[in-house]
Protein backbone atom coordinates (compact mmCIF):
# COMPACT_ATOMS: atom_id res chain seq x y z
CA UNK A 1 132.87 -251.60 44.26
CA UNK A 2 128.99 -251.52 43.74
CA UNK A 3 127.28 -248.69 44.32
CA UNK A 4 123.68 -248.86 46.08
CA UNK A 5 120.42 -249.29 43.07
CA UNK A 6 118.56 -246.29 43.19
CA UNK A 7 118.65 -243.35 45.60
CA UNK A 8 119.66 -245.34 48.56
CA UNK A 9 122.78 -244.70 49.88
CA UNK A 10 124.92 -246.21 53.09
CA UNK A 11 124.70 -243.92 56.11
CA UNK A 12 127.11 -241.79 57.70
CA UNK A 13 128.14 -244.14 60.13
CA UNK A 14 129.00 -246.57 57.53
CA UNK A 15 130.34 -244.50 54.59
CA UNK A 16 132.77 -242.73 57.85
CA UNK A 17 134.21 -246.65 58.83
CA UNK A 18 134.59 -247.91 55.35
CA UNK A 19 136.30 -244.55 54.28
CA UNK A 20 138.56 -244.67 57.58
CA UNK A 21 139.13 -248.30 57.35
CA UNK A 22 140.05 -248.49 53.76
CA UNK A 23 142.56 -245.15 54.30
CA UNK A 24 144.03 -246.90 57.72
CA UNK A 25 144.35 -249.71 55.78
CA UNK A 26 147.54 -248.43 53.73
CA UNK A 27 150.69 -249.16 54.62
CA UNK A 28 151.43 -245.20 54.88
CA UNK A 29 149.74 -244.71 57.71
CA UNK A 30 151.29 -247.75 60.04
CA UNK A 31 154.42 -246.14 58.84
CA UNK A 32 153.42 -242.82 60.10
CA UNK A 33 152.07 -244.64 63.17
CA UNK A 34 155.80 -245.97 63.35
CA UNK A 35 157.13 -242.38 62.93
CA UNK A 36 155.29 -241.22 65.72
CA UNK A 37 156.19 -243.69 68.47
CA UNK A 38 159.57 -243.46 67.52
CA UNK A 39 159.38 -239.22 67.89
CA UNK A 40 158.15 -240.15 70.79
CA UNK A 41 160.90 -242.41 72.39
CA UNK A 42 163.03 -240.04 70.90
CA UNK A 43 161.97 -237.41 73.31
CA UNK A 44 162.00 -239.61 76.22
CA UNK A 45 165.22 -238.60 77.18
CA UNK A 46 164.93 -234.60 76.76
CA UNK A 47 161.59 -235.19 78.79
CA UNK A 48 163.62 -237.15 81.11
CA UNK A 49 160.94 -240.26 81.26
CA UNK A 50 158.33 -238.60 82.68
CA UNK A 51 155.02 -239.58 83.56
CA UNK A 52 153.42 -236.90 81.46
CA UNK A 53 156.06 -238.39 78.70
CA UNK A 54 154.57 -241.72 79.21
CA UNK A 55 150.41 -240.45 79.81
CA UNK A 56 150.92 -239.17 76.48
CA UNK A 57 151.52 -242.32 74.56
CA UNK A 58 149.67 -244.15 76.69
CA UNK A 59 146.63 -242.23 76.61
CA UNK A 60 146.94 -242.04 72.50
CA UNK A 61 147.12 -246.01 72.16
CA UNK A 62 144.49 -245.97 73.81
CA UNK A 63 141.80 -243.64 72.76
CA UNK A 64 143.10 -245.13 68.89
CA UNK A 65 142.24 -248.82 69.97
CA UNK A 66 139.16 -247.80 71.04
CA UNK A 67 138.08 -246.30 68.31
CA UNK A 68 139.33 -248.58 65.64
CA UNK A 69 137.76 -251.72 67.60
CA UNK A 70 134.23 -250.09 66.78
CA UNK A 71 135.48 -249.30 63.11
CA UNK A 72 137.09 -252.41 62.42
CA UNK A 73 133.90 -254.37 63.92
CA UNK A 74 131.44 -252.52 61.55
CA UNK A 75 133.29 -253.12 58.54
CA UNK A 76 133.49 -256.62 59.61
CA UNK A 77 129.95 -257.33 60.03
CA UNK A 78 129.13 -255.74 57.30
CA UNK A 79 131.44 -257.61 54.69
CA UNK A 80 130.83 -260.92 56.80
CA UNK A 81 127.15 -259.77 55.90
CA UNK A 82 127.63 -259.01 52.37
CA UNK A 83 129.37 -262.87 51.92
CA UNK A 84 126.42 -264.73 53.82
CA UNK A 85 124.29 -262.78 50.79
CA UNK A 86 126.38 -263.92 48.29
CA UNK A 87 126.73 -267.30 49.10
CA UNK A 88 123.20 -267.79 50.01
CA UNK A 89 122.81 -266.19 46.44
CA UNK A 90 124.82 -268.77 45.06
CA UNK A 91 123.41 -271.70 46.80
CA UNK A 92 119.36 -270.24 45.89
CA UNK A 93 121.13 -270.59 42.39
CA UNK A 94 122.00 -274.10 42.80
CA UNK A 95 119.24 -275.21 44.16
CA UNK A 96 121.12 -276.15 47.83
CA UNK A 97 117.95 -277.65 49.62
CA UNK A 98 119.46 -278.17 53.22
CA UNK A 99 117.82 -275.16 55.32
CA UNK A 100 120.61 -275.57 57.75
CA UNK A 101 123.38 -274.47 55.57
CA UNK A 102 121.52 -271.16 54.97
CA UNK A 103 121.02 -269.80 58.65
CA UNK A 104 124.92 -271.50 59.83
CA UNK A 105 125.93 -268.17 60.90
CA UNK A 106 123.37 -268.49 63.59
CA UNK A 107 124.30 -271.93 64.64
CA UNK A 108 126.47 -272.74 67.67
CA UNK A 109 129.99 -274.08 67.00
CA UNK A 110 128.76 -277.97 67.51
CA UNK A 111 126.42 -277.57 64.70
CA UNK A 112 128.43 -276.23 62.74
CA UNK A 113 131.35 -278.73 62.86
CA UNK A 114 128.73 -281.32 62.42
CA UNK A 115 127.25 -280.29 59.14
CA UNK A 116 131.20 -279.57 58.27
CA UNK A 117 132.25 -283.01 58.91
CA UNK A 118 128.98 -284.58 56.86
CA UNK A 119 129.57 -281.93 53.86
CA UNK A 120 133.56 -283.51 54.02
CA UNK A 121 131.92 -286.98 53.94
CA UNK A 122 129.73 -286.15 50.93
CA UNK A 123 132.64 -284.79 48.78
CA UNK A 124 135.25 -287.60 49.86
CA UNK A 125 132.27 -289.87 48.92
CA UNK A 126 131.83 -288.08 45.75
CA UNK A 127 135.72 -288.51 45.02
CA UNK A 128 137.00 -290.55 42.02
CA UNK A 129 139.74 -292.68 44.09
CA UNK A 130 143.23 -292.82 42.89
């Protein structure tokens, strides 16, 4: 990965979600996630089903999903960011005239399947037939 030109350098915020997403990301951790419900249901019985039993795994599910919606949204953003740059890079580079196609992430969803549907007609135009 690319580090920032210069002295700049992500903040906190961001280098904490990409570090946390890329290390959730393993398959280690669901597995320890795994390992931990299944302590859990384990103990059900000793704990004879109690509601404490059951605040506790409810309450960690929950505070986790919280968290990781906010995590998982920033990295999100900004790789969805990071493509619209690229492309856009890519299509200064080719010399793609249509202004639309460079904002279409701020279009609504009609707009968009309209200039999808003319950009299918201009390549099955552009097709050799068989």
């Amino acid at each position: 990965m690319a580090q920032p030109q210069g002295n700049e350098q992500p903040d906190v915020f961001t280098r904490f979600t990409t570090a946390t997403a890329r290390v959730l990301g393993h398959a280690w951790v669901f597995s320890a996630a795994v390992a931990v419900l299944v302590a859990w249901a384990l103990t059900g019985p000793l704990l004879a089903f109690s509601d404490t039993w059951q605040l506790v795994i409810n309450t960690g599910t929950t505070i986790v999903t919280f968290l990781m919606v906010f995590i998982i949204q920033n990295t999100q953003n900004r790789d969805t960011a990071a493509l619209h740059l690229k492309l856009d890079a890519l299509m200064l580079e080719l010399k793609v005239s249509n202004a639309k196609l460079y904002d279409a992430e701020n279009e609504g969803e009609k707009e968009i399947e309209r200039q999808r549907e003319r950009i299918a007609r201009a390549a099955d135009s552009n097709e050799p037939g068989p």
